[in-house]
Each structure stands twice: as C-alpha cells, then as structure tokens.
N, C-alpha and C. Protein backbone atom coordinates (compact mmCIF):
# COMPACT_ATOMS: atom_id res chain seq x y z
N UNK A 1 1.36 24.89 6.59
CA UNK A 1 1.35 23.45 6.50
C UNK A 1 0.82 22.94 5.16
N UNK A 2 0.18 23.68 4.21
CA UNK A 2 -0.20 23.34 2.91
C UNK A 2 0.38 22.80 1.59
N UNK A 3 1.59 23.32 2.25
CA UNK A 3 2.85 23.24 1.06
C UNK A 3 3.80 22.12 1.51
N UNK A 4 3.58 21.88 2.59
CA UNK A 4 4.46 20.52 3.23
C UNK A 4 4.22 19.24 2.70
N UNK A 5 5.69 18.75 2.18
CA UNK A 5 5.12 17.75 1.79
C UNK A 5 5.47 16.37 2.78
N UNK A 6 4.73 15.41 2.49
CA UNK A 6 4.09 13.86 2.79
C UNK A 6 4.62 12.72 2.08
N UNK A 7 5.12 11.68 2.52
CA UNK A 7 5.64 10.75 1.78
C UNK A 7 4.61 9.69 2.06
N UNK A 8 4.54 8.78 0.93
CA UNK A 8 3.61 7.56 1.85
C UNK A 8 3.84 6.63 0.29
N UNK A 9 3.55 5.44 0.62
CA UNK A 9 4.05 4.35 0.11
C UNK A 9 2.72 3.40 -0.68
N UNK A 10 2.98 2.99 -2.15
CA UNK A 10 2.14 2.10 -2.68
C UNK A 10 3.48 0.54 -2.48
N UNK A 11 2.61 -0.40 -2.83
CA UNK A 11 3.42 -1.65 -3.20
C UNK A 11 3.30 -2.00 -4.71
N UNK A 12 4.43 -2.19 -5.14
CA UNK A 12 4.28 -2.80 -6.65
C UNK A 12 4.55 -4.61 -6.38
N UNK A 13 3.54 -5.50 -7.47
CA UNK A 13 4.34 -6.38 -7.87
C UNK A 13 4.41 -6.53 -9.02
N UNK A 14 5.15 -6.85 -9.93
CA UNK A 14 5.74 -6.29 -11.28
C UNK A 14 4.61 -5.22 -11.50
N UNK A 15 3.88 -5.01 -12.49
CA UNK A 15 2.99 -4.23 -12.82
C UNK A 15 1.31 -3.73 -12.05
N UNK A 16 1.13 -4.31 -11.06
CA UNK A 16 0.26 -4.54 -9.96
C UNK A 16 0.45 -3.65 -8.84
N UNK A 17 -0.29 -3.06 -8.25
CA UNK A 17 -0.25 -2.25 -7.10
C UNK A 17 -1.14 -3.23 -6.26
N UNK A 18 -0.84 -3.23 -4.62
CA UNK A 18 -1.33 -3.78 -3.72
C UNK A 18 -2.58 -2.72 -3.72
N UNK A 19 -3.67 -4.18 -3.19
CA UNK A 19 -4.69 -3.23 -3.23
C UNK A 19 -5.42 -3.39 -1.27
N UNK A 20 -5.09 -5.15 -1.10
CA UNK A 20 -5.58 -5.45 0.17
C UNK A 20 -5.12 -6.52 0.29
N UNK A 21 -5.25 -7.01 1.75
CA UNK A 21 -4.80 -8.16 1.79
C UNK A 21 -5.79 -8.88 3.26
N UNK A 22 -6.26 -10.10 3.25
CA UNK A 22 -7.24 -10.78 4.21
C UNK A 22 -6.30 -12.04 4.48
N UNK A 23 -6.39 -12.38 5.80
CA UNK A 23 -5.71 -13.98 6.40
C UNK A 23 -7.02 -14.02 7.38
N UNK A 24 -7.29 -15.98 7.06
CA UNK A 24 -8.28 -16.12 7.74
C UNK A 24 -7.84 -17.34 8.46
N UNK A 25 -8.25 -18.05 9.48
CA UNK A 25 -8.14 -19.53 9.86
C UNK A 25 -8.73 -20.75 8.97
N UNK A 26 -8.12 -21.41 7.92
CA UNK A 26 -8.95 -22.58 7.72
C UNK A 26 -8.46 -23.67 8.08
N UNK A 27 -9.24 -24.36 8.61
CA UNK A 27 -8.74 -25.43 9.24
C UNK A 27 -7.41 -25.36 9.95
N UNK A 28 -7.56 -24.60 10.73
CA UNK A 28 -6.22 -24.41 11.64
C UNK A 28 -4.90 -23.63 11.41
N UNK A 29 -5.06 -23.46 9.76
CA UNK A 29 -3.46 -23.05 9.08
C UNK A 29 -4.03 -21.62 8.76
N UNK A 30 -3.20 -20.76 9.08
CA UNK A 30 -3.98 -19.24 8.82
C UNK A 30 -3.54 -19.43 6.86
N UNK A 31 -4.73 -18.56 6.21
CA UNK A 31 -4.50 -18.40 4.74
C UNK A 31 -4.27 -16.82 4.64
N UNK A 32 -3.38 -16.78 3.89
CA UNK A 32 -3.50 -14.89 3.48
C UNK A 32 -4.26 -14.72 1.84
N UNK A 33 -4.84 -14.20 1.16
CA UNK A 33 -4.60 -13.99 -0.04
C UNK A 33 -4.73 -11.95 -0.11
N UNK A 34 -4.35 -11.95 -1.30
CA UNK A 34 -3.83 -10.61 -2.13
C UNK A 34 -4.49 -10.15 -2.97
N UNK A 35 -5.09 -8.92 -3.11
CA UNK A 35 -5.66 -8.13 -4.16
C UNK A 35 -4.99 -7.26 -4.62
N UNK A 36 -4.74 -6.91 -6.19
CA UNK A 36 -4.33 -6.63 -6.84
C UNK A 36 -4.71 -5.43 -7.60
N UNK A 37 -4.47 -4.58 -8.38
CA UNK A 37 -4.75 -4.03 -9.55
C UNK A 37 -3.57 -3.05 -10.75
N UNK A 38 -3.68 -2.97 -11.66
CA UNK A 38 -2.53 -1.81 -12.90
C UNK A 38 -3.22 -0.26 -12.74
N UNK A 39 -3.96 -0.03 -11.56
CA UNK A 39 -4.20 1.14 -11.40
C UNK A 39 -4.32 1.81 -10.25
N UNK A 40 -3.07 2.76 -10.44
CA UNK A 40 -2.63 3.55 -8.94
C UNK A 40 -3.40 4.26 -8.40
N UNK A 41 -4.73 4.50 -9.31
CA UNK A 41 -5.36 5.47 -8.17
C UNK A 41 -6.36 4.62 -7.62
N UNK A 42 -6.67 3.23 -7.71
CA UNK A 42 -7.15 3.03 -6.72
C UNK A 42 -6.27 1.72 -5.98
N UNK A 43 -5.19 2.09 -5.81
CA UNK A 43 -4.84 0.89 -4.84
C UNK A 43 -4.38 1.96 -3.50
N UNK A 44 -4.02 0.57 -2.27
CA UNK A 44 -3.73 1.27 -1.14
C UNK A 44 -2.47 1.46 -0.99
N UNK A 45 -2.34 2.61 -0.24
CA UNK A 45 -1.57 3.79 0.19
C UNK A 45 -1.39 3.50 1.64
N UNK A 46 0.35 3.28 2.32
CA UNK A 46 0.38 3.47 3.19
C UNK A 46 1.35 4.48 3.73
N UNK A 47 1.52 4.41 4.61
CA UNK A 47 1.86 6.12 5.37
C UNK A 47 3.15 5.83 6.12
N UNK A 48 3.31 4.65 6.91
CA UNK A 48 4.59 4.35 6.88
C UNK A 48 5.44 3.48 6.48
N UNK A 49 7.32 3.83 6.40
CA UNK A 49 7.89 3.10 5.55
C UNK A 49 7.96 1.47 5.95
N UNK A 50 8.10 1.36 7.29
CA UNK A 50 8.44 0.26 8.22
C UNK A 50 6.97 -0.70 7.59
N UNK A 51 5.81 -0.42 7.50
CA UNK A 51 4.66 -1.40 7.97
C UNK A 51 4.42 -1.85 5.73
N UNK A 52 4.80 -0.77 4.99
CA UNK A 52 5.14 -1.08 3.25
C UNK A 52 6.16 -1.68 3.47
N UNK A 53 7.20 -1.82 3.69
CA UNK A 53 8.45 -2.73 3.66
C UNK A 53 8.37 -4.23 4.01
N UNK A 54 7.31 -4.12 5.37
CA UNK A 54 7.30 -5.48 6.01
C UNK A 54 6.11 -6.26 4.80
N UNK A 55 4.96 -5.40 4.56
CA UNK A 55 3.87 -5.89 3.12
C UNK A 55 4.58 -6.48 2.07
N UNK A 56 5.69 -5.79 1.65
CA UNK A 56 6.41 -5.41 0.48
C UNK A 56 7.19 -7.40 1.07
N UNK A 57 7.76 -7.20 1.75
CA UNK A 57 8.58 -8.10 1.81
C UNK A 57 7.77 -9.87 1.77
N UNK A 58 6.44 -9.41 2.55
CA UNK A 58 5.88 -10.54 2.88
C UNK A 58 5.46 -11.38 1.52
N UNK A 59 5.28 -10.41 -0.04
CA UNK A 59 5.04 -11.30 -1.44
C UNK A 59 6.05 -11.14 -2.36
N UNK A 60 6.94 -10.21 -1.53
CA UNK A 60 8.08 -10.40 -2.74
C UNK A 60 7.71 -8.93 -3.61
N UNK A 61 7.18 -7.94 -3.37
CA UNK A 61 6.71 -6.95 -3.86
C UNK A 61 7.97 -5.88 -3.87
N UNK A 62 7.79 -4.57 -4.13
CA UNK A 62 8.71 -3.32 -3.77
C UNK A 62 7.49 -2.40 -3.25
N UNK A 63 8.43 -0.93 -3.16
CA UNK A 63 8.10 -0.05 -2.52
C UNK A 63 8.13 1.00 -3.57
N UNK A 64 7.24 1.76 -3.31
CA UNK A 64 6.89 3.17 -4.60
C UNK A 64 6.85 4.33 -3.58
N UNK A 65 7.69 5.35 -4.05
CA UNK A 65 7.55 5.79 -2.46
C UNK A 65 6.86 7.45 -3.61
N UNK A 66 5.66 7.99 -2.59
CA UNK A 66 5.18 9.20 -3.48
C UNK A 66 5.01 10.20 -2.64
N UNK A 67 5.57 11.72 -3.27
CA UNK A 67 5.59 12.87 -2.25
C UNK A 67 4.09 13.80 -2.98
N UNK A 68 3.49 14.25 -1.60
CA UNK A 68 2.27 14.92 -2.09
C UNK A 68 2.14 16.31 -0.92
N UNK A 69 1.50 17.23 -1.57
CA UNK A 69 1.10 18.24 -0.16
C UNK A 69 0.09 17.78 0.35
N UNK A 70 0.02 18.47 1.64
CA UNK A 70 -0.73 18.22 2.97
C UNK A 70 -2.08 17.87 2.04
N UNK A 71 -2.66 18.88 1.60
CA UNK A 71 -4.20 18.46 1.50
C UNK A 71 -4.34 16.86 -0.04
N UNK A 72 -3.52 16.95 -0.99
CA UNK A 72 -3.26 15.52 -1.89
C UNK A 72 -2.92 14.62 -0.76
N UNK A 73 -2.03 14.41 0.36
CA UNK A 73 -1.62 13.47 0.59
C UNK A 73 -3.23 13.19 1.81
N UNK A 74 -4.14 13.88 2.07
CA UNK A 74 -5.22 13.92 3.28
C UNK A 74 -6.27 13.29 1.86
N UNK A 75 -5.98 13.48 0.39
CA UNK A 75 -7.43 12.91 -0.24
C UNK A 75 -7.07 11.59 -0.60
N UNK A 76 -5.65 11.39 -0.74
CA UNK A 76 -5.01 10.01 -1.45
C UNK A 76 -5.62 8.68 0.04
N UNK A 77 -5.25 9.42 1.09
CA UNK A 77 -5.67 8.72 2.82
C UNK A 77 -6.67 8.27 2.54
N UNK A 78 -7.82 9.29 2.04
CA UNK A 78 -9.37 9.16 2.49
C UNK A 78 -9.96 8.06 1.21
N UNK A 79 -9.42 7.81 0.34
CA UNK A 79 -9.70 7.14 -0.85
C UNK A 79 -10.23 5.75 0.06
C-alpha cells in the first residue's frame, strides 16, 4: 500500500490557493468569507472530487488535482 497512489484536490483562484472558508449568521443573512494564500504548502487539501468542485464552483475557483503515495498523501491530510 506504500506505493499507491492518492489523488486529492487544492482550489486555485487565479494565483491563490483556498485556504478556509467560515459562514456565519448576521443579522439573519448567512455571510461566507474566504481565506486565501500563493502558497501550496500551506493551503487546504481536499480528498474528494465532488465536495473541491462544489468549493471550486461556489467562488468561481478551479480544481488542482495532485497524485501522492500513501504515506505524502497521510502528511499533506495531517497539515
């Protein structure tokens, strides 16, 4: 299983990797906002394509799709 590889997904927006994202209630209207950063090793990593696509879609972003072995794709997770 060491050598197997793992696909899992960053978001780009132009030069920006998703980093997080918070929606809260104010005053009745839910707010979302977006964190950002130009550096892939610390933004978030998700694991499936369906739940990056629906992220991806919700700001207008894309999809980065990255293959790693079992134990890279278990440290990229734990970040």
């Amino acid at each position: 299983m060491p050598n197997k590889e793992y696909q899992y997904y960053f978001i780009k927006l132009g030069n920006l990797y998703y980093v997080k994202n918070s929606c809260r209630n104010v005053k009745k209207k839910e707010m979302s906002s977006y964190e950002f950063t130009n550096d892939e090793s610390v933004a978030f990593s998700l694991d499936k394509e369906s739940i990056a696509k629906q992220t991806a879609d919700e700001y207008g972003g894309r999809i980065v799709v990255r293959n790693a072995t079992f134990e890279d794709y278990i440290k990229q997770v734990e970040r």
